[in-house]
Every structure is written in structure tokens, then in C-alpha cells.
N, C-alpha and C. Protein backbone atom coordinates (compact mmCIF):
# COMPACT_ATOMS: atom_id res chain seq x y z
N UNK A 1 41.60 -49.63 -26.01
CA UNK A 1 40.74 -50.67 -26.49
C UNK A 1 40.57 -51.76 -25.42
N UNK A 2 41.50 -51.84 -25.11
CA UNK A 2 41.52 -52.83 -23.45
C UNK A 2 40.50 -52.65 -22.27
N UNK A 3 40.97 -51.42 -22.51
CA UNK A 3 40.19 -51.10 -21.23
C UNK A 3 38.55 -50.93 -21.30
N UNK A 4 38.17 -50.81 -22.47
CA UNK A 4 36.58 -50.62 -23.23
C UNK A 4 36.26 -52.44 -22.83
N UNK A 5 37.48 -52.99 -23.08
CA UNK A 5 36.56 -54.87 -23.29
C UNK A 5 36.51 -54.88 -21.69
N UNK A 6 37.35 -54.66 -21.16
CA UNK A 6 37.33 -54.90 -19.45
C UNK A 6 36.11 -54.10 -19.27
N UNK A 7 35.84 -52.65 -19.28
CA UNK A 7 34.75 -52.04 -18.40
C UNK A 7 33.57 -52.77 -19.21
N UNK A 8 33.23 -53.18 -20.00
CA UNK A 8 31.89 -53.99 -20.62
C UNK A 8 31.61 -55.09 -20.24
N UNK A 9 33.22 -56.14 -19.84
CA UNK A 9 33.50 -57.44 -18.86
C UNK A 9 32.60 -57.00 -17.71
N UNK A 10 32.91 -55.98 -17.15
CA UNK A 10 32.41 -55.34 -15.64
C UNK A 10 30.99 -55.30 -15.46
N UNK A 11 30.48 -54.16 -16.34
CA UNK A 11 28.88 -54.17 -16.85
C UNK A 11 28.12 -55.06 -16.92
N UNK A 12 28.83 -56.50 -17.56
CA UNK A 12 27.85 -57.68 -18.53
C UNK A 12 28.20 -58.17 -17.05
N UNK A 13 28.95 -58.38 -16.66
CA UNK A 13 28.92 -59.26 -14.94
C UNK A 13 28.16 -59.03 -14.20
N UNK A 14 28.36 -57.45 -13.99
CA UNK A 14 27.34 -57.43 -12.83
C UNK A 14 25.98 -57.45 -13.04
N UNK A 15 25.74 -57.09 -14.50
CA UNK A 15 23.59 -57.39 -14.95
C UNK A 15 23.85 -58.81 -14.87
N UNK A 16 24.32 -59.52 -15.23
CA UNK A 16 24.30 -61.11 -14.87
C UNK A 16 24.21 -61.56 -13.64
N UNK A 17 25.23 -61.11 -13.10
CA UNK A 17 24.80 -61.56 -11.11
C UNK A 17 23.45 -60.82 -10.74
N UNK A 18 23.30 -59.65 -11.12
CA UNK A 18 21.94 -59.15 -10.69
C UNK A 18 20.61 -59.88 -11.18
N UNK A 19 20.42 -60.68 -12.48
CA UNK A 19 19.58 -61.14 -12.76
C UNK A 19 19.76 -62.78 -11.99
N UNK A 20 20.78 -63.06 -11.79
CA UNK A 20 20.94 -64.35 -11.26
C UNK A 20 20.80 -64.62 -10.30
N UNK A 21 21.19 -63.88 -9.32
CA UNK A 21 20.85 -63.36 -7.71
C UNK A 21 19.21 -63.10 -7.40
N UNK A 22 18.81 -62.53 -8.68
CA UNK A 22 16.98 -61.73 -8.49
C UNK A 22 16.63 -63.54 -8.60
N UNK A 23 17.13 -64.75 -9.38
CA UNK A 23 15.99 -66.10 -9.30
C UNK A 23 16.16 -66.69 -8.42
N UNK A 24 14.72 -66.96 -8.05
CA UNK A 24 14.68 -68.33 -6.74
C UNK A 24 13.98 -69.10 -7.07
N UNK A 25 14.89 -70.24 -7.33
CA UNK A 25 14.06 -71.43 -8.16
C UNK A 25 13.19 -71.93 -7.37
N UNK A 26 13.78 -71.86 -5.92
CA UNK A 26 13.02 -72.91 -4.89
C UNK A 26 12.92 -71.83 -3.89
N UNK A 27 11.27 -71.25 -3.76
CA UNK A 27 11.15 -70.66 -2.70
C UNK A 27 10.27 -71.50 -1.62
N UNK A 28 11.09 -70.99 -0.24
CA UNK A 28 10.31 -71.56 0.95
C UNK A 28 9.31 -71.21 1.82
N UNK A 29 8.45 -72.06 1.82
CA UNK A 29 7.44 -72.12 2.26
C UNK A 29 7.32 -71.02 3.35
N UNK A 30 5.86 -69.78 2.99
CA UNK A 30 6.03 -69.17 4.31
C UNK A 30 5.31 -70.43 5.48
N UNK A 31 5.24 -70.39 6.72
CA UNK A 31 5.18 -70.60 7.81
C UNK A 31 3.67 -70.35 7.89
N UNK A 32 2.48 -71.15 8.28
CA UNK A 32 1.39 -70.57 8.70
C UNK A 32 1.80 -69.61 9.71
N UNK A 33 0.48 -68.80 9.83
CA UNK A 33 0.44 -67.64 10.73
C UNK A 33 -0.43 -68.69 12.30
N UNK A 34 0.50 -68.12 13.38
CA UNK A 34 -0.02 -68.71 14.54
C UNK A 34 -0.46 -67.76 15.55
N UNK A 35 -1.98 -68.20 15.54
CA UNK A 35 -2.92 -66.79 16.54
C UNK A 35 -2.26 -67.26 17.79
N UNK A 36 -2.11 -68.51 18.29
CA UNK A 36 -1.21 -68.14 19.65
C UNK A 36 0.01 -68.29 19.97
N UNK A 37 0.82 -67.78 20.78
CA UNK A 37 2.07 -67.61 21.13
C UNK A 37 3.06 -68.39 21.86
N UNK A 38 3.64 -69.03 21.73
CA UNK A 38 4.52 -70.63 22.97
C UNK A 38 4.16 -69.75 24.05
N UNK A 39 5.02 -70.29 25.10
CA UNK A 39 4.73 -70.26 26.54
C UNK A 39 5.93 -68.95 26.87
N UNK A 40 6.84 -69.25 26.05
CA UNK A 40 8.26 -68.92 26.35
C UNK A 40 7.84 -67.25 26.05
N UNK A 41 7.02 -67.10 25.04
CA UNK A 41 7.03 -65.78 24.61
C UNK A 41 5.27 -64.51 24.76
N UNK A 42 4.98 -65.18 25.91
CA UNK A 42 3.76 -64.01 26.18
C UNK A 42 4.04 -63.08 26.92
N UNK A 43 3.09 -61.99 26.61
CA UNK A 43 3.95 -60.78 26.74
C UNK A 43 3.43 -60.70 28.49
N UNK A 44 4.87 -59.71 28.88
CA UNK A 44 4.78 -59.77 30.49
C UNK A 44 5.60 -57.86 30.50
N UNK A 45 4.98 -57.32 29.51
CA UNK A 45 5.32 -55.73 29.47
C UNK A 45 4.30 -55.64 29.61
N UNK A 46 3.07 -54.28 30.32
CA UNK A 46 1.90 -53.79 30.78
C UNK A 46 1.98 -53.30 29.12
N UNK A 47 0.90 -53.48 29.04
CA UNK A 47 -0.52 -52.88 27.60
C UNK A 47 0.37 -50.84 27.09
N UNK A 48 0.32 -50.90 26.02
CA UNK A 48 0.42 -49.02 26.27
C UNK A 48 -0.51 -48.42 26.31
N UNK A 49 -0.48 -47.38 27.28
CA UNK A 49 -1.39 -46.26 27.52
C UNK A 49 -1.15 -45.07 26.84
N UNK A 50 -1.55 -44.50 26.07
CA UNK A 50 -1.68 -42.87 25.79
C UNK A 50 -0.81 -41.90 26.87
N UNK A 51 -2.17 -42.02 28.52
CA UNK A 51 -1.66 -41.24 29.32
C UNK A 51 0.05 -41.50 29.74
N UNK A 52 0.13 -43.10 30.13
CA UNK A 52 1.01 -42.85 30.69
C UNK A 52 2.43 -43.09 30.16
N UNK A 53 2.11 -42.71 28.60
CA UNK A 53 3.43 -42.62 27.63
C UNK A 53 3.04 -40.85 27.76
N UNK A 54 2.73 -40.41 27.57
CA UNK A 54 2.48 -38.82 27.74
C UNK A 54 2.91 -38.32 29.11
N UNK A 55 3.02 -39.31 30.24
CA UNK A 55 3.23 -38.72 31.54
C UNK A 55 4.91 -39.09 31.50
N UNK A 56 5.56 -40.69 30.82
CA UNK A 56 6.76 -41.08 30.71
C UNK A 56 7.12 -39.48 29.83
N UNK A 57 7.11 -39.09 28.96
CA UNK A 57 7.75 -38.14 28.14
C UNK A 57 7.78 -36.55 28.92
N UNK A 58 6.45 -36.44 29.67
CA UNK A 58 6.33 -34.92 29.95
C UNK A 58 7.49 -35.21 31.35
N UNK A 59 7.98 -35.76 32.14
CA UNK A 59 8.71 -36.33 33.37
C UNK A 59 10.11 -36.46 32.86
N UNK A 60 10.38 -36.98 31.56
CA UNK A 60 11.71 -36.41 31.27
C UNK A 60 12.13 -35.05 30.77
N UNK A 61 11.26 -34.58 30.10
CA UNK A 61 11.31 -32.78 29.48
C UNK A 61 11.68 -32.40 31.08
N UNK A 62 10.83 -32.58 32.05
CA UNK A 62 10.56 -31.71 33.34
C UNK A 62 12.01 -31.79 33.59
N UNK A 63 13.19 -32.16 33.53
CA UNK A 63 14.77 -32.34 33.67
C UNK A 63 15.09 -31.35 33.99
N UNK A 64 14.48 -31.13 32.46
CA UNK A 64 15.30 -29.64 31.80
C UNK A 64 16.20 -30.27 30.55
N UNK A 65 17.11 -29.60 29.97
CA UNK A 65 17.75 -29.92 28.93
C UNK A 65 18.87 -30.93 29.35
N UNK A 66 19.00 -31.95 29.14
CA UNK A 66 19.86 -33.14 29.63
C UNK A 66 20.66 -33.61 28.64
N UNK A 67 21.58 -32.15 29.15
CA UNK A 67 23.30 -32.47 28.75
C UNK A 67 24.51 -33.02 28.95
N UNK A 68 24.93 -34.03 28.55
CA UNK A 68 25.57 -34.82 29.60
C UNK A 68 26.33 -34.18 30.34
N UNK A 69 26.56 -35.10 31.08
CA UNK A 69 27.39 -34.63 32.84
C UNK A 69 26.66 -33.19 33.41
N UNK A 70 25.85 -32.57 33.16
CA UNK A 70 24.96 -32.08 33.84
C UNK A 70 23.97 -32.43 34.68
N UNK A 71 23.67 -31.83 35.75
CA UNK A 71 22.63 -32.48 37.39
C UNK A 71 21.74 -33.02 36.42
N UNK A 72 20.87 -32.10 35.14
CA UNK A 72 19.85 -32.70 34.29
C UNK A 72 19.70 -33.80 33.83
N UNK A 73 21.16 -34.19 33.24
CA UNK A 73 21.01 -35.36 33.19
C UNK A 73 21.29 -36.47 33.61
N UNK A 74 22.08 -36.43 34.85
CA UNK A 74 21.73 -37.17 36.22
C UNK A 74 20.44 -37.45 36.55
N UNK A 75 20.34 -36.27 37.47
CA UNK A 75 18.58 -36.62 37.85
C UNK A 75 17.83 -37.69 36.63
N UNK A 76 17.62 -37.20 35.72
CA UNK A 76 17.12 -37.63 34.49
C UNK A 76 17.11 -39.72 34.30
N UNK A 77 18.68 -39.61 34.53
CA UNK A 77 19.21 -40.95 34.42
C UNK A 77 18.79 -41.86 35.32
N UNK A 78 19.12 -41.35 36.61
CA UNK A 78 18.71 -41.84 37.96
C UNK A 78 17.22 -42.23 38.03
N UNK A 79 16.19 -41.52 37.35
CA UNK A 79 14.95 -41.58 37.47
C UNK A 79 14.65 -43.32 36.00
N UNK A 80 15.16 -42.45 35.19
CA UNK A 80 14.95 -43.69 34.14
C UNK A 80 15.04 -45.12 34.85
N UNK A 81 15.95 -45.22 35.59
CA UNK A 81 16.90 -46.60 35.86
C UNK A 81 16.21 -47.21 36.93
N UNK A 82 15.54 -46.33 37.77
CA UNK A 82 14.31 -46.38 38.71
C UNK A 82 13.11 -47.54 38.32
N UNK A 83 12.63 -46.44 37.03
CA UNK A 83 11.38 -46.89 36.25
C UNK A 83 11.68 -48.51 35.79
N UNK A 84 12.97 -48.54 35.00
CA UNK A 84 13.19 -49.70 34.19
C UNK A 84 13.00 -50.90 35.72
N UNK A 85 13.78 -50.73 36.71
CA UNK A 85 13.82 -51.31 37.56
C UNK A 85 12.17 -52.30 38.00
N UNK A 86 11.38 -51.00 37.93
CA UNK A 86 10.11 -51.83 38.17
C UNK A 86 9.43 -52.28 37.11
N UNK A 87 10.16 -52.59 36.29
CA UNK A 87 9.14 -53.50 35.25
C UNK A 87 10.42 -54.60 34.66
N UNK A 88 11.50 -54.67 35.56
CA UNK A 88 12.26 -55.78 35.13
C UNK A 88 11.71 -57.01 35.80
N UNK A 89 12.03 -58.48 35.45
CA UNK A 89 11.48 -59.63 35.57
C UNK A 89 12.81 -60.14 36.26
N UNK A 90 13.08 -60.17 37.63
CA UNK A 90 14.22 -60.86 37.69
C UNK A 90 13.93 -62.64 38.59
């Protein structure tokens, strides 16, 4: 009989926190939407291309299967770290 009042204690608690948790008396204001961007944050990554996300993907397949500690995925790595290199901002 105890244990019936406790697991119903359990039940009635948690639909209570769940309904109590679901109200927000005071919601905040969204934020207008801003067509332009601070200074701090314009973009300085090149536009995407089709081709040359299709040429990034077909250039890693060309590996071969790049398993680690295999030449494949050496080469593979070596080349990535290349690429990233020229489009870092230092």
C-alpha cells in the first residue's frame, strides 16, 4: 500500500513539473531580425561552388580507402591540411 502512495507521489510530481516547466509567464522578446552583419562577423570564407565541392570530394575518394595509419590516409591528411592552410586568416 506504501508503495502504490509513493509511485502516484512520483507520477503526480512529475505531470506537475512538466506542466510547470511547459509555463512562461514572461516571454522574451525575440530580437529584430538584422539584414546587416557587425564588422566583426562578415564572411571571409569564398561563396560555395557546386564544382568545386565536387572536385574537394572526388580528390579525397582519389586516396583510395583511408584507413588509418595507412599511406591513404596520410597522403589524404597531408593534402587536407594543405587546403585548410590556404584559406586560413592568420
Amino acid at each position: 500500500m506504501k508503495s502504490k502512495i509513493i509511485n502516484v507521489f512520483t507520477i503526480v510530481s512529475c505531470i506537475a513539473f512538466a506542466i510547470i516547466s511547459s509555463c512562461n509567464n514572461n516571454p522574451k522578446p525575440k530580437p529584430a531580425a538584422s539584414t546587416q552583419q557587425p564588422e566583426a562577423y562578415k564572411q571571409v570564407s569564398p561563396l560555395f561552388n557546386e564544382d568545386s565541392a565536387f572536385y574537394f570530394v572526388e580528390k579525397q575518394v582519389s586516396f583510395g580507402p583511408r584507413v588509418v595509419e595507412t599511406p591513404e590516409h596520410k597522403k589524404c591528411g597531408d593534402w587536407l591540411v594543405s587546403e585548410f592552410k590556404k584559406y586560413a586568416t592568420m
